[in-house]
N, C-alpha and C. Protein backbone atom coordinates (compact mmCIF):
# COMPACT_ATOMS: atom_id res chain seq x y z
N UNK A 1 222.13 138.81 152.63
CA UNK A 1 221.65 137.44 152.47
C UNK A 1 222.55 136.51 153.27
N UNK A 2 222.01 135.40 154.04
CA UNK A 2 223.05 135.02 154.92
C UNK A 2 222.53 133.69 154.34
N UNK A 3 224.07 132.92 154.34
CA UNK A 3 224.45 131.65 153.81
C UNK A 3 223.96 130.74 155.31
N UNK A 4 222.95 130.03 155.07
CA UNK A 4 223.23 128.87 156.08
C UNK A 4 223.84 127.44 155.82
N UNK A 5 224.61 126.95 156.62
CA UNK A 5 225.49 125.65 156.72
C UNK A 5 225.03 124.71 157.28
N UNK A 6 224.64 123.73 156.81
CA UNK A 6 224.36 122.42 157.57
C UNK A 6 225.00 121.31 157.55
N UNK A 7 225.49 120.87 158.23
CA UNK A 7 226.71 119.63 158.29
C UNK A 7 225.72 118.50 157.49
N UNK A 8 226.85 117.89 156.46
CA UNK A 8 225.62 116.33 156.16
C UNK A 8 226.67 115.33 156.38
N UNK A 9 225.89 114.62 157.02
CA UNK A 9 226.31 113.17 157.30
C UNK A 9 227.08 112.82 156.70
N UNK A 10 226.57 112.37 155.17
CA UNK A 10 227.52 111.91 153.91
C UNK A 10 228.48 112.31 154.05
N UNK A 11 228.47 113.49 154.08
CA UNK A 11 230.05 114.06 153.80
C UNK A 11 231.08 114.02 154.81
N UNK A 12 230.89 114.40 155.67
CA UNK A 12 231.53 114.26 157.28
C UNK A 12 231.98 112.96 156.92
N UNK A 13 231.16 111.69 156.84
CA UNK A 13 231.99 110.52 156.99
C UNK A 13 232.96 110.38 155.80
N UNK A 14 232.33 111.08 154.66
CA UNK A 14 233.22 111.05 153.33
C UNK A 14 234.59 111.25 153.74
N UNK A 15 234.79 112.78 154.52
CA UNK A 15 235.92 113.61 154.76
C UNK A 15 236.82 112.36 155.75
N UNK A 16 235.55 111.63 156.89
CA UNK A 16 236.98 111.15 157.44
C UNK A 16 237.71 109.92 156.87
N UNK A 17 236.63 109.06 156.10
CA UNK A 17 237.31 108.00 155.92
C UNK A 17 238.12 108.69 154.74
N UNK A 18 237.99 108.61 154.01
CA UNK A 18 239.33 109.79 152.93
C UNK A 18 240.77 109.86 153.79
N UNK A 19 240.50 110.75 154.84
CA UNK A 19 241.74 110.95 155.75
C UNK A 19 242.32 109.86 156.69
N UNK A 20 241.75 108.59 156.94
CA UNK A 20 242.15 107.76 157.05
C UNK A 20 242.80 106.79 156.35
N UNK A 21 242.28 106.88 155.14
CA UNK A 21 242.98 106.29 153.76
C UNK A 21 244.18 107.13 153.57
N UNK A 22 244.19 108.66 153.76
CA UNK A 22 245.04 108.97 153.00
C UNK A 22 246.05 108.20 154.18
N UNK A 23 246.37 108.63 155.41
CA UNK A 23 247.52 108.35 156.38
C UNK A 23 247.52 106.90 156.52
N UNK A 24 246.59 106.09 156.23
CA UNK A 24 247.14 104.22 156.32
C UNK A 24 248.46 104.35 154.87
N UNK A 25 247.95 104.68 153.57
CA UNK A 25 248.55 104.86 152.55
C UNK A 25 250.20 105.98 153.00
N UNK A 26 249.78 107.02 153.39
CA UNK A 26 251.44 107.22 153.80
C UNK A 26 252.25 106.42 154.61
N UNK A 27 251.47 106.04 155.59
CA UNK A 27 252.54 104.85 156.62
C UNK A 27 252.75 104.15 155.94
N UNK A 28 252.28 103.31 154.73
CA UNK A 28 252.90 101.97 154.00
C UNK A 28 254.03 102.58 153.22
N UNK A 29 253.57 104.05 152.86
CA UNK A 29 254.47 104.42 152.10
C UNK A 29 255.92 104.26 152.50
N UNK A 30 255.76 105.37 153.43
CA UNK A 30 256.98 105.63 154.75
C UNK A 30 257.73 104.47 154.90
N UNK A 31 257.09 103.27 155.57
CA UNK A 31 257.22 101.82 155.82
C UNK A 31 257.96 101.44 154.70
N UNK A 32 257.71 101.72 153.19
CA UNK A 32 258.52 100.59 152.60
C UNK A 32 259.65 101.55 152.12
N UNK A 33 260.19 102.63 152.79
CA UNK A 33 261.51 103.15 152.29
C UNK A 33 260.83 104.57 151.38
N UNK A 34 259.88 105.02 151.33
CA UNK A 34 259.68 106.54 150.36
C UNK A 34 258.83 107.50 152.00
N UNK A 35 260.57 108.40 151.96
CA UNK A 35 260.39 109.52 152.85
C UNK A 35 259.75 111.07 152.30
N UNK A 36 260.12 111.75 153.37
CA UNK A 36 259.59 112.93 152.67
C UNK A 36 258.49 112.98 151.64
N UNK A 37 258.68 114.02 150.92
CA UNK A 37 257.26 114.58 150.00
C UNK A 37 256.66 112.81 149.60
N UNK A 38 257.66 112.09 149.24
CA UNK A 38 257.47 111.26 148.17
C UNK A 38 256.46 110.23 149.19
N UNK A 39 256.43 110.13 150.46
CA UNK A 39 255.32 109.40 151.39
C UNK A 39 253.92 109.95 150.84
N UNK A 40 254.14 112.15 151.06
CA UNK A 40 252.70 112.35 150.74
C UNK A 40 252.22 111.88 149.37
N UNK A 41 252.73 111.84 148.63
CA UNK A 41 252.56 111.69 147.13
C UNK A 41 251.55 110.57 146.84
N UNK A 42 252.29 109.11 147.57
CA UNK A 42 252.12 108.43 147.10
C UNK A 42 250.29 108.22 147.64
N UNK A 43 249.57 108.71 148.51
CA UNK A 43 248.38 108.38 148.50
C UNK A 43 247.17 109.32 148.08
N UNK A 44 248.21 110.53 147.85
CA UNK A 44 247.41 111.32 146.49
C UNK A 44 247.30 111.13 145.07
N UNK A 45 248.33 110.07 144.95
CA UNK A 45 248.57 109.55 143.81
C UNK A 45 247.34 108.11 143.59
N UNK A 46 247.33 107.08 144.58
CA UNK A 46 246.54 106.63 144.43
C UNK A 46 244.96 106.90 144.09
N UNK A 47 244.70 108.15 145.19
CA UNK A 47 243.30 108.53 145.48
C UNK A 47 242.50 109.11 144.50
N UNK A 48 243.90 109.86 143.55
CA UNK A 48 243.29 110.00 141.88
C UNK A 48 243.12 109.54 141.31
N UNK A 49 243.51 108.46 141.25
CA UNK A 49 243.57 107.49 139.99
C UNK A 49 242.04 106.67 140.48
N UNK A 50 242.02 107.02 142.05
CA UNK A 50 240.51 105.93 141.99
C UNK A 50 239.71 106.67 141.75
N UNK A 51 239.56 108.07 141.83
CA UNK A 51 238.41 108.98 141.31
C UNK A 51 238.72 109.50 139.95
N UNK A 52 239.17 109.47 139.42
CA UNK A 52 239.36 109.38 138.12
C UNK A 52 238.75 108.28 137.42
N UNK A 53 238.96 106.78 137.89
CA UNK A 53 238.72 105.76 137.05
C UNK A 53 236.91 105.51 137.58
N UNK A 54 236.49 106.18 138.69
CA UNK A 54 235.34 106.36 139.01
C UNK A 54 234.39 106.75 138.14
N UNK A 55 234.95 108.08 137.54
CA UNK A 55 234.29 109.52 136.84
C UNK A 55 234.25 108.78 135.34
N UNK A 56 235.24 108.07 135.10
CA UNK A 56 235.04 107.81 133.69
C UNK A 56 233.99 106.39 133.56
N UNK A 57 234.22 105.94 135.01
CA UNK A 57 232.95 104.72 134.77
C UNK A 57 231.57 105.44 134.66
N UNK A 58 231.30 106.57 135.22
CA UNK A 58 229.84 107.57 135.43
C UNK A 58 229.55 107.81 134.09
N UNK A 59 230.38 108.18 133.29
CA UNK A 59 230.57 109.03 131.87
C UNK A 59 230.59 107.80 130.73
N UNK A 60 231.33 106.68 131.00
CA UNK A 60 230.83 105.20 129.59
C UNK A 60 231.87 104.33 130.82
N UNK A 61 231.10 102.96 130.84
CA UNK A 61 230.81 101.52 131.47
C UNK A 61 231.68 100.88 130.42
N UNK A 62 233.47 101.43 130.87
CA UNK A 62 234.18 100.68 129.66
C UNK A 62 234.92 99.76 130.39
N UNK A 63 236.03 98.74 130.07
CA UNK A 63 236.28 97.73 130.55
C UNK A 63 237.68 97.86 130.91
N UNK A 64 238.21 99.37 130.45
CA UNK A 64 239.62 99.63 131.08
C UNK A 64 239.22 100.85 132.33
N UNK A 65 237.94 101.24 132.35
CA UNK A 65 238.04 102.03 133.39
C UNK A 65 237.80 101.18 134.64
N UNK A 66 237.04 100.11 134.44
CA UNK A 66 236.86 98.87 135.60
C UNK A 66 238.01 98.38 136.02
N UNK A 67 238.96 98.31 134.65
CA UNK A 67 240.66 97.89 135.39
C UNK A 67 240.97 98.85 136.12
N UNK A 68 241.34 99.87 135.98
CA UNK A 68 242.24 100.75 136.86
C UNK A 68 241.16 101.36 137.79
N UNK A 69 240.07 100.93 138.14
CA UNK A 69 239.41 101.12 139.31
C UNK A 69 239.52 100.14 140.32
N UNK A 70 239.58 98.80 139.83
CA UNK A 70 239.92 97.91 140.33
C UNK A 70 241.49 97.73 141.04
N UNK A 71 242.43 98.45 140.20
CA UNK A 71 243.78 98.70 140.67
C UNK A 71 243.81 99.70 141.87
N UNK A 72 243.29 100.79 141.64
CA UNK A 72 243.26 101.90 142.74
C UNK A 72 242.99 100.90 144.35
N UNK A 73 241.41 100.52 143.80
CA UNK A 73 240.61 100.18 145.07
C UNK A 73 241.68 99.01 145.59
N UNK A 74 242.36 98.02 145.26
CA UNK A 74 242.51 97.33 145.91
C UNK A 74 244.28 97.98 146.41
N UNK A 75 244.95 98.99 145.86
CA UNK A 75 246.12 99.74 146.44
C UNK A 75 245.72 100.37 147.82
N UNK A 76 244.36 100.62 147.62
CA UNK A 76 243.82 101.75 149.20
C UNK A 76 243.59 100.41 150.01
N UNK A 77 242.60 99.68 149.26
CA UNK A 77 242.37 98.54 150.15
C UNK A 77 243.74 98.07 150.84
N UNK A 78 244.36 97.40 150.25
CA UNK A 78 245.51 96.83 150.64
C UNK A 78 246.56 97.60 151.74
N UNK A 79 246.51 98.71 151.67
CA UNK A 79 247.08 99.99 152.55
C UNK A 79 246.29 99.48 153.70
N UNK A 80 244.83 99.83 153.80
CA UNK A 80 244.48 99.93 154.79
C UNK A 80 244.50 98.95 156.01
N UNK A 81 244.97 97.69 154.95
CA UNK A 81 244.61 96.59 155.83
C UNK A 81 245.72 96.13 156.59
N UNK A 82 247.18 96.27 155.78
CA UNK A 82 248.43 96.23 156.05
C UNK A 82 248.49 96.92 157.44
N UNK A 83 247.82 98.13 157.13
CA UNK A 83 248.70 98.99 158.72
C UNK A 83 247.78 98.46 160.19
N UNK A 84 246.81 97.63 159.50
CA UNK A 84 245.54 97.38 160.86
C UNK A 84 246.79 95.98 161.75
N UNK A 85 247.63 96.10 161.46
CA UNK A 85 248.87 94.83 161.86
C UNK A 85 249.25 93.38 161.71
N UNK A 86 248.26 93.26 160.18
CA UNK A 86 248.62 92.09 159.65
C UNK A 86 250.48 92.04 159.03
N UNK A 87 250.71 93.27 159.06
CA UNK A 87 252.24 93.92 158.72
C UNK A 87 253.27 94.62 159.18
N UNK A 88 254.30 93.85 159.68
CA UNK A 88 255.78 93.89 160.62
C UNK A 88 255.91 95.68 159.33
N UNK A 89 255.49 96.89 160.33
CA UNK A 89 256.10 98.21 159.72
C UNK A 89 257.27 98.39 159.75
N UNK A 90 258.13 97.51 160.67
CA UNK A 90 259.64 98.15 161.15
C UNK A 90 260.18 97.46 159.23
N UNK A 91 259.81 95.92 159.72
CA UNK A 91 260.51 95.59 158.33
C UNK A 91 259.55 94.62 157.52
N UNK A 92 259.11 95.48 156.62
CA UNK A 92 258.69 95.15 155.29
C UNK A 92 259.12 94.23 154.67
N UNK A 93 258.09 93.56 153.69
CA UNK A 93 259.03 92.24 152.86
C UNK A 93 259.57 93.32 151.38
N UNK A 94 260.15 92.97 151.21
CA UNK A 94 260.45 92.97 149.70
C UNK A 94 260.03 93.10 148.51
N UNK A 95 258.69 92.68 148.59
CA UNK A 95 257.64 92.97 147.63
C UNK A 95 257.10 93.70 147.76
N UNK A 96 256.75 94.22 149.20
CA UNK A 96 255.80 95.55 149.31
C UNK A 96 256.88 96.34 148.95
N UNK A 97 257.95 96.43 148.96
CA UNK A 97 258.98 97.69 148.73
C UNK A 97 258.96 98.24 147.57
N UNK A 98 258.81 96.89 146.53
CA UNK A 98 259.01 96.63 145.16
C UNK A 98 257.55 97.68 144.35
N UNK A 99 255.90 97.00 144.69
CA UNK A 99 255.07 97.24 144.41
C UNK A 99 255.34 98.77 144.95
N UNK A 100 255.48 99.24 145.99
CA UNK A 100 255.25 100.94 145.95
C UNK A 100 256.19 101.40 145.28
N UNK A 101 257.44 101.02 145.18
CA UNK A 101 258.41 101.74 144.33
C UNK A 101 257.72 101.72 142.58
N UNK A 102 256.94 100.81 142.56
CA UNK A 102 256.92 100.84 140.65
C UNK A 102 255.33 101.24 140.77
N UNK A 103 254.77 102.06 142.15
CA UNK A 103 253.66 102.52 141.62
C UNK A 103 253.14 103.56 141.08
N UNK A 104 254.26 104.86 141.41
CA UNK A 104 254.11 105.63 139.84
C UNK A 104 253.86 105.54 138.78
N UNK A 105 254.89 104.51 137.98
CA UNK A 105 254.50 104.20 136.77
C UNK A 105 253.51 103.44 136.72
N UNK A 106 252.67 102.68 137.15
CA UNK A 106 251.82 102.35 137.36
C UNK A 106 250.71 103.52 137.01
N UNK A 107 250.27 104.09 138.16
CA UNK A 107 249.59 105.31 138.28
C UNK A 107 249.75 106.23 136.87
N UNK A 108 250.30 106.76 136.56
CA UNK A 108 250.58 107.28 135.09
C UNK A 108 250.09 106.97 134.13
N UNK A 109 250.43 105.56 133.96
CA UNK A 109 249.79 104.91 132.70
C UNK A 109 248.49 104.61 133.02
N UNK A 110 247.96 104.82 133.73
CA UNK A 110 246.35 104.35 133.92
C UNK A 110 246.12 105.67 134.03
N UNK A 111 246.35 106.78 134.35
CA UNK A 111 245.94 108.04 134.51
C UNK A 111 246.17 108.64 132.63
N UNK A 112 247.17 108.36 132.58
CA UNK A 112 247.09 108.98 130.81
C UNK A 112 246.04 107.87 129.95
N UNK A 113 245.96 106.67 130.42
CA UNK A 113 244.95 105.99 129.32
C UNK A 113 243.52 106.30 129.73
N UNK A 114 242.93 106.67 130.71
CA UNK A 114 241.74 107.63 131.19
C UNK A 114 241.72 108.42 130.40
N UNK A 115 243.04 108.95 130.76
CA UNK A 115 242.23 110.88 130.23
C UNK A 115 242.48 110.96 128.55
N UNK A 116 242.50 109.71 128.02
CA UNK A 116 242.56 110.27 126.33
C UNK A 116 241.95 108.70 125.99
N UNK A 117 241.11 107.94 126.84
CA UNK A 117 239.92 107.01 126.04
C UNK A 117 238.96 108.22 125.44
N UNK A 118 238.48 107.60 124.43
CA UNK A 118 237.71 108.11 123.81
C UNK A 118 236.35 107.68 124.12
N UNK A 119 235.13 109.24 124.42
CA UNK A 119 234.29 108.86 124.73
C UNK A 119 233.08 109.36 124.09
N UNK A 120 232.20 108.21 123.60
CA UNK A 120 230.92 108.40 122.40
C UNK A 120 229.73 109.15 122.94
N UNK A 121 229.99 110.60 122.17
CA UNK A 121 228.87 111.27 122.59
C UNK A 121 227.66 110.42 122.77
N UNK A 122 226.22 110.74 123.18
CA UNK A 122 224.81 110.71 123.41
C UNK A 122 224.54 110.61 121.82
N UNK A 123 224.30 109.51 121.49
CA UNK A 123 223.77 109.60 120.10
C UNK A 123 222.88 110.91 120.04
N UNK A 124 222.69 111.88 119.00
CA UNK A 124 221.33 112.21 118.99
C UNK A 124 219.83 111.24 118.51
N UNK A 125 218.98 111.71 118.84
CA UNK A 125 217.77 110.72 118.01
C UNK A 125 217.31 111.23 116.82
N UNK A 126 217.23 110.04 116.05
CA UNK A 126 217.20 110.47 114.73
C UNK A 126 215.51 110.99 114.82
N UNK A 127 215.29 112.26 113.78
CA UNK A 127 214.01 112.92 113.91
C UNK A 127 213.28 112.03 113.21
N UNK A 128 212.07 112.12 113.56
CA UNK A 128 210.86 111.25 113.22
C UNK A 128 210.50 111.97 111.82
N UNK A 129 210.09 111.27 110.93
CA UNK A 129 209.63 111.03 109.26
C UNK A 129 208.73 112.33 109.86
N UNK A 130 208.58 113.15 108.71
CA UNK A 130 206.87 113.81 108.74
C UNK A 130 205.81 113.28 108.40
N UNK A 131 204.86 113.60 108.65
CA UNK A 131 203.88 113.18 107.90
C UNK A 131 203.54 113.35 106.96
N UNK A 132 203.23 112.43 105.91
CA UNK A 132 202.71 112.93 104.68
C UNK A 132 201.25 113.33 104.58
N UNK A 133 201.11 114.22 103.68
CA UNK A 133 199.77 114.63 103.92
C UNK A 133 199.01 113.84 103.11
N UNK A 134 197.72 113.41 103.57
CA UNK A 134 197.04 112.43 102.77
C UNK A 134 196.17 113.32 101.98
N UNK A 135 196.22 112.65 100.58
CA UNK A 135 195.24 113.24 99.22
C UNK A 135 194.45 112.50 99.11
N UNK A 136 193.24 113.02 98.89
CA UNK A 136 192.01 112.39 98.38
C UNK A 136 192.23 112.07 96.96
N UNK A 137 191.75 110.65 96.80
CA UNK A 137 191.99 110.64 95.32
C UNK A 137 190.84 110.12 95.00
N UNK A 138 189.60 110.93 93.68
CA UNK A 138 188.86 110.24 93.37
C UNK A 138 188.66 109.61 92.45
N UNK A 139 188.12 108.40 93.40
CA UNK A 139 187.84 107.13 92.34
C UNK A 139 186.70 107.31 91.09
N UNK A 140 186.32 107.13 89.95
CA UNK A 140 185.47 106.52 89.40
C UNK A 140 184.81 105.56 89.63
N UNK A 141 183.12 106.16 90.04
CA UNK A 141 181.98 104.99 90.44
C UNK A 141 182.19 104.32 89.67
N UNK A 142 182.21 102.89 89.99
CA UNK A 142 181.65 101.93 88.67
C UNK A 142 180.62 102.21 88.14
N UNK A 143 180.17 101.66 87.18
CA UNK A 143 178.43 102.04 86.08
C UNK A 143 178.13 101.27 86.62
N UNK A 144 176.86 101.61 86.47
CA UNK A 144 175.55 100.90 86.81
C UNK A 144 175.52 99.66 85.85
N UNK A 145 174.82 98.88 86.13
CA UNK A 145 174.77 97.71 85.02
C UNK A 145 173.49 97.47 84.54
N UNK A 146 173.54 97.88 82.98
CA UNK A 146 172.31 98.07 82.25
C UNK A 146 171.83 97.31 82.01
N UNK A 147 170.55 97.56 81.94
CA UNK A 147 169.14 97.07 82.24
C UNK A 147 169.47 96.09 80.93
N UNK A 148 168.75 94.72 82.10
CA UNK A 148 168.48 93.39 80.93
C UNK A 148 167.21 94.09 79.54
N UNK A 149 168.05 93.36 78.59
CA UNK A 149 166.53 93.83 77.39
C UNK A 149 166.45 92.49 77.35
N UNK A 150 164.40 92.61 76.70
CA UNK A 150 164.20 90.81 77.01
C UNK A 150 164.56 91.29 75.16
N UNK A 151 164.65 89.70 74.32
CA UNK A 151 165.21 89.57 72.88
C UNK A 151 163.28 89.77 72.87
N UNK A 152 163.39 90.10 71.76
CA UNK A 152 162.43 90.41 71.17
C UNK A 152 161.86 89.11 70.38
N UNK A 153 160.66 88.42 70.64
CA UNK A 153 160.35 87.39 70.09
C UNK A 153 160.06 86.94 68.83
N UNK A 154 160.46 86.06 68.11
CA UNK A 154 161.16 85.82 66.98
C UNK A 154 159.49 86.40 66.22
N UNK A 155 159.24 86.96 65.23
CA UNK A 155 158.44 86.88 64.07
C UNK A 155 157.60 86.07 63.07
N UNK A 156 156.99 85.56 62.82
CA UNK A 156 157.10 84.23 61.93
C UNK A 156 157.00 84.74 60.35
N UNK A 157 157.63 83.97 59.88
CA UNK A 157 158.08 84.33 58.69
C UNK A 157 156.82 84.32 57.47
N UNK A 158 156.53 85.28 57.03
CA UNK A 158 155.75 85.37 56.06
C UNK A 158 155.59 84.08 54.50
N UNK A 159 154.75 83.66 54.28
CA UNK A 159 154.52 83.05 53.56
C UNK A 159 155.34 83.27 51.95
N UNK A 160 156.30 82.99 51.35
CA UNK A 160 156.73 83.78 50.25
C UNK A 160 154.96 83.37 49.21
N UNK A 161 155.31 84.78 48.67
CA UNK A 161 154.11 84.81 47.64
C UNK A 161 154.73 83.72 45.92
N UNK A 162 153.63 83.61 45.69
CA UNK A 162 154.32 82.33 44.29
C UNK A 162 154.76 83.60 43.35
N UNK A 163 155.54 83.07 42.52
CA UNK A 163 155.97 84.07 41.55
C UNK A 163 155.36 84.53 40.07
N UNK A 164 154.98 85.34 39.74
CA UNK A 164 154.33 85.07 39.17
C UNK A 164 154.81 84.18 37.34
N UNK A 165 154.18 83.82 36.48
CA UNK A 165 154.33 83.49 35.24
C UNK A 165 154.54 83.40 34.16
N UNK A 166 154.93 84.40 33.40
CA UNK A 166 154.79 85.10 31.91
C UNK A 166 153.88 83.76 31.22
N UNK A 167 152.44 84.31 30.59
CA UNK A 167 151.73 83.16 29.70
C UNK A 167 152.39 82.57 28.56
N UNK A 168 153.28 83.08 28.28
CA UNK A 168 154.47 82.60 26.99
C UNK A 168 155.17 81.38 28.05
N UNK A 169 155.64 81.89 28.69
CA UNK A 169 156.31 80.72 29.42
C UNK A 169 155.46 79.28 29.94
N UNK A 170 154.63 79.81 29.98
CA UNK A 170 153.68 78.27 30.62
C UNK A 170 153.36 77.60 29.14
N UNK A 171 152.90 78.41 28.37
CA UNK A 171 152.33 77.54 27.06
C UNK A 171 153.83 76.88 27.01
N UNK A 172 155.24 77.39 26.81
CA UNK A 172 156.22 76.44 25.89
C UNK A 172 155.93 75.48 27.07
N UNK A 173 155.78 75.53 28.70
CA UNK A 173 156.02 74.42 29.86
C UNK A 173 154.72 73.65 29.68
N UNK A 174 153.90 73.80 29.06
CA UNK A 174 152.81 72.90 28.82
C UNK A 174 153.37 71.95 27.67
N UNK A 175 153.77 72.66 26.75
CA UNK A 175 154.34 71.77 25.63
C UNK A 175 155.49 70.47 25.90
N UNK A 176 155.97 70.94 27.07
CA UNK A 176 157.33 70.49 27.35
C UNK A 176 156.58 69.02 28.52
N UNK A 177 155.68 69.60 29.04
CA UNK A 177 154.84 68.31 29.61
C UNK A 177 153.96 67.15 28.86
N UNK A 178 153.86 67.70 28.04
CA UNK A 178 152.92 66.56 26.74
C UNK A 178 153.83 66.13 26.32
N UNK A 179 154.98 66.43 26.25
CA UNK A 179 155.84 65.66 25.37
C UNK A 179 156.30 64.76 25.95
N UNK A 180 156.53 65.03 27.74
CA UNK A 180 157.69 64.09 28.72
C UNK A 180 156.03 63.15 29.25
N UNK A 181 154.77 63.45 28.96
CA UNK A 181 153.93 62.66 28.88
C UNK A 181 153.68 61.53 28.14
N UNK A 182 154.12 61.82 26.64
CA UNK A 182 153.88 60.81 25.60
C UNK A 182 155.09 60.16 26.01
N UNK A 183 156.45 60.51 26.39
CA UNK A 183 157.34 59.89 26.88
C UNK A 183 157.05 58.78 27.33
N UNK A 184 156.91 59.01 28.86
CA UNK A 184 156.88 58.50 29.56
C UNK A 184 155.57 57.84 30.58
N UNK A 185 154.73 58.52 29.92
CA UNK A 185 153.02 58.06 30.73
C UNK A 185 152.66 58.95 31.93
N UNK A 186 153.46 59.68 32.61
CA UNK A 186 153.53 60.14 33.55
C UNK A 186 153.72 61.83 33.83
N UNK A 187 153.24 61.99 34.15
CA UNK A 187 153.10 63.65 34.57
C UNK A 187 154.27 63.83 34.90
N UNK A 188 155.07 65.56 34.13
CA UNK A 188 156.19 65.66 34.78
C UNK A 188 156.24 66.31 36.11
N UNK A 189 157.31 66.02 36.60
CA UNK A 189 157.46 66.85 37.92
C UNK A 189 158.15 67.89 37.64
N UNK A 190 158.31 68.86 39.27
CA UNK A 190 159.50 70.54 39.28
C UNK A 190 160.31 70.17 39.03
N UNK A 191 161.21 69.39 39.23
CA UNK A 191 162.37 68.74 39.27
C UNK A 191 163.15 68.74 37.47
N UNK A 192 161.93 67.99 37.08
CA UNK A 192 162.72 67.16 35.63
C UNK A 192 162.04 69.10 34.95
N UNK A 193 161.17 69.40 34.91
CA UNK A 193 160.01 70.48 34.02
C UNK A 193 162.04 71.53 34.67
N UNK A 194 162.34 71.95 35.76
CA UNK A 194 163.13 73.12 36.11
C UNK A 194 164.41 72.92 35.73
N UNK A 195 164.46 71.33 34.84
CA UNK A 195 165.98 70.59 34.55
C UNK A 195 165.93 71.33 32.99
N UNK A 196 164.84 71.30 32.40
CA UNK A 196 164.28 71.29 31.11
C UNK A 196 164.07 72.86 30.20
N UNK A 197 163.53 73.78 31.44
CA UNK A 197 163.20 74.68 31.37
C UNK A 197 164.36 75.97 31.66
N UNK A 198 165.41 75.05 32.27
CA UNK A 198 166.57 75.86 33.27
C UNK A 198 165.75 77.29 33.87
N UNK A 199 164.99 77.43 34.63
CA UNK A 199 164.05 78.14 35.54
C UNK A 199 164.57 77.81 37.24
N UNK A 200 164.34 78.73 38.12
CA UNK A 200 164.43 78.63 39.55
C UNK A 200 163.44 77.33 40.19
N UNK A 201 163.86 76.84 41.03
CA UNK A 201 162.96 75.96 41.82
C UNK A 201 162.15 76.41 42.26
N UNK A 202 161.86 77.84 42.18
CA UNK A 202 160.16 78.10 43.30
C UNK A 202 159.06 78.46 41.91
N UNK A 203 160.22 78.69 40.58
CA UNK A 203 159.50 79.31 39.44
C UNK A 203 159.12 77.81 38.89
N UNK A 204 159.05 76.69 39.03
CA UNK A 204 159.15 75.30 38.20
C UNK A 204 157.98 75.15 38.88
N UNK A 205 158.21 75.24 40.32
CA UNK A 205 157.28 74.45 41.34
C UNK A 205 155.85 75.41 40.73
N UNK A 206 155.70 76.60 40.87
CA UNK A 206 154.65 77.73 40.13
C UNK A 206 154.54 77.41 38.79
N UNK A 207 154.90 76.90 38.00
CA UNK A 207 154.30 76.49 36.62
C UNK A 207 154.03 74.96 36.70
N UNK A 208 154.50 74.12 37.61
CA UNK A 208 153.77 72.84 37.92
C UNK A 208 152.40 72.83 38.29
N UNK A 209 151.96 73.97 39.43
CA UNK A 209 150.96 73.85 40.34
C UNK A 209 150.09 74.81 39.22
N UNK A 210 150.31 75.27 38.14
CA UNK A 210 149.43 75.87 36.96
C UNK A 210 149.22 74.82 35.64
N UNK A 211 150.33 74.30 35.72
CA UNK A 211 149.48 72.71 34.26
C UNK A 211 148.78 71.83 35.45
N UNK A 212 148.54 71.87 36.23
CA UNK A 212 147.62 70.67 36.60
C UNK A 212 146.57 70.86 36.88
């Protein structure tokens, strides 16, 4: 199986500007008094800390990885621009001497507070409810609503029949009328005859309507 290679663009330019950064960054180094190893150091030292503070911006958008990305970029920046000859290399000021000498510690502490921020997994998503299963529930029809009854139309009331008499009883109520006659001139009535007789009012009125 044969591997084929194709040069990409991206990268080629990746590789050189990289290597131009790295050697602007050693000459400043060199330049402000750090020989030997400690020249190479210092722009491998930078170049991590900017891909480092890169990787953790990819991974959570926190507000100390923007600092020390911001620190890196503008250490390379600043390198690069220095050696383009805005900057006497023979002799350096004082401050650039200063800033590369304390950029280790620098570098360190932004490299150890990277690599032990803490970073919040991918929430999971919370699982969706099930469904409940729907039950039929049966209702009770309402009733029907029963049939109007018409009222039944009133009856008329039967005539009460008269009661009848015992003939003992009418003779003493005859007697009892001749007497309230000689009285008084006047025929008795139900009234005074049922006062007299202590008898019911329908039984007075029936031995009235028999003396006359």
């Amino acid at each position: 199986m044969k591997l084929s290679i194709r040069p990409d663009a991206v990268l080629v330019q990746a590789v050189i500007a990289g290597a131009l950064s790295f050697a602007h960054l050693h000459d400043l180094a060199q330049a402000a008094g750090q020989t030997g190893w400690k020249a190479w150091a210092y722009p491998i030292s930078v170049d991590l800390l900017l891909v480092a503070a890169w990787r953790r911006l990819r991974a959570q958008r926190s507000r100390l990885a923007w600092c020390w990305f911001v620190v890196a970029l503008v250490a390379s920046l600043g390198a690069n621009i220095a050696t383009a000859g805005f900057l006497d290399m023979e002799h350096p000021p004082a401050l650039l001497r200063l800033g590369v000498a304390g950029w280790p510690a620098l570098a360190f502490l932004g490299g150890t507070l990277l690599a032990h921020q803490h970073t919040d997994p991918d929430p999971e998503p919370a699982p969706e409810p099930e469904p409940r299963p729907v039950v039929a529930v049966d209702r009770p029809e309402a009733p029907e609503p029963a049939p109007e009854v018409a009222e039944p139309e009133p009856v008329p009331a039967l005539p009460k029949a008269a009661p009848s008499v015992p003939p003992a009883l009418i003779d003493h109520a005859r007697k009892v009328a001749t007497d309230h006659r000689a009285r008084t001139g006047a025929e008795i009535d139900a009234a005074t005859l049922r006062a007299r007789l202590g008898v019911p009012e329908d039984l007075a009125g029936a031995i009235v309507a028999q003396l006359a």
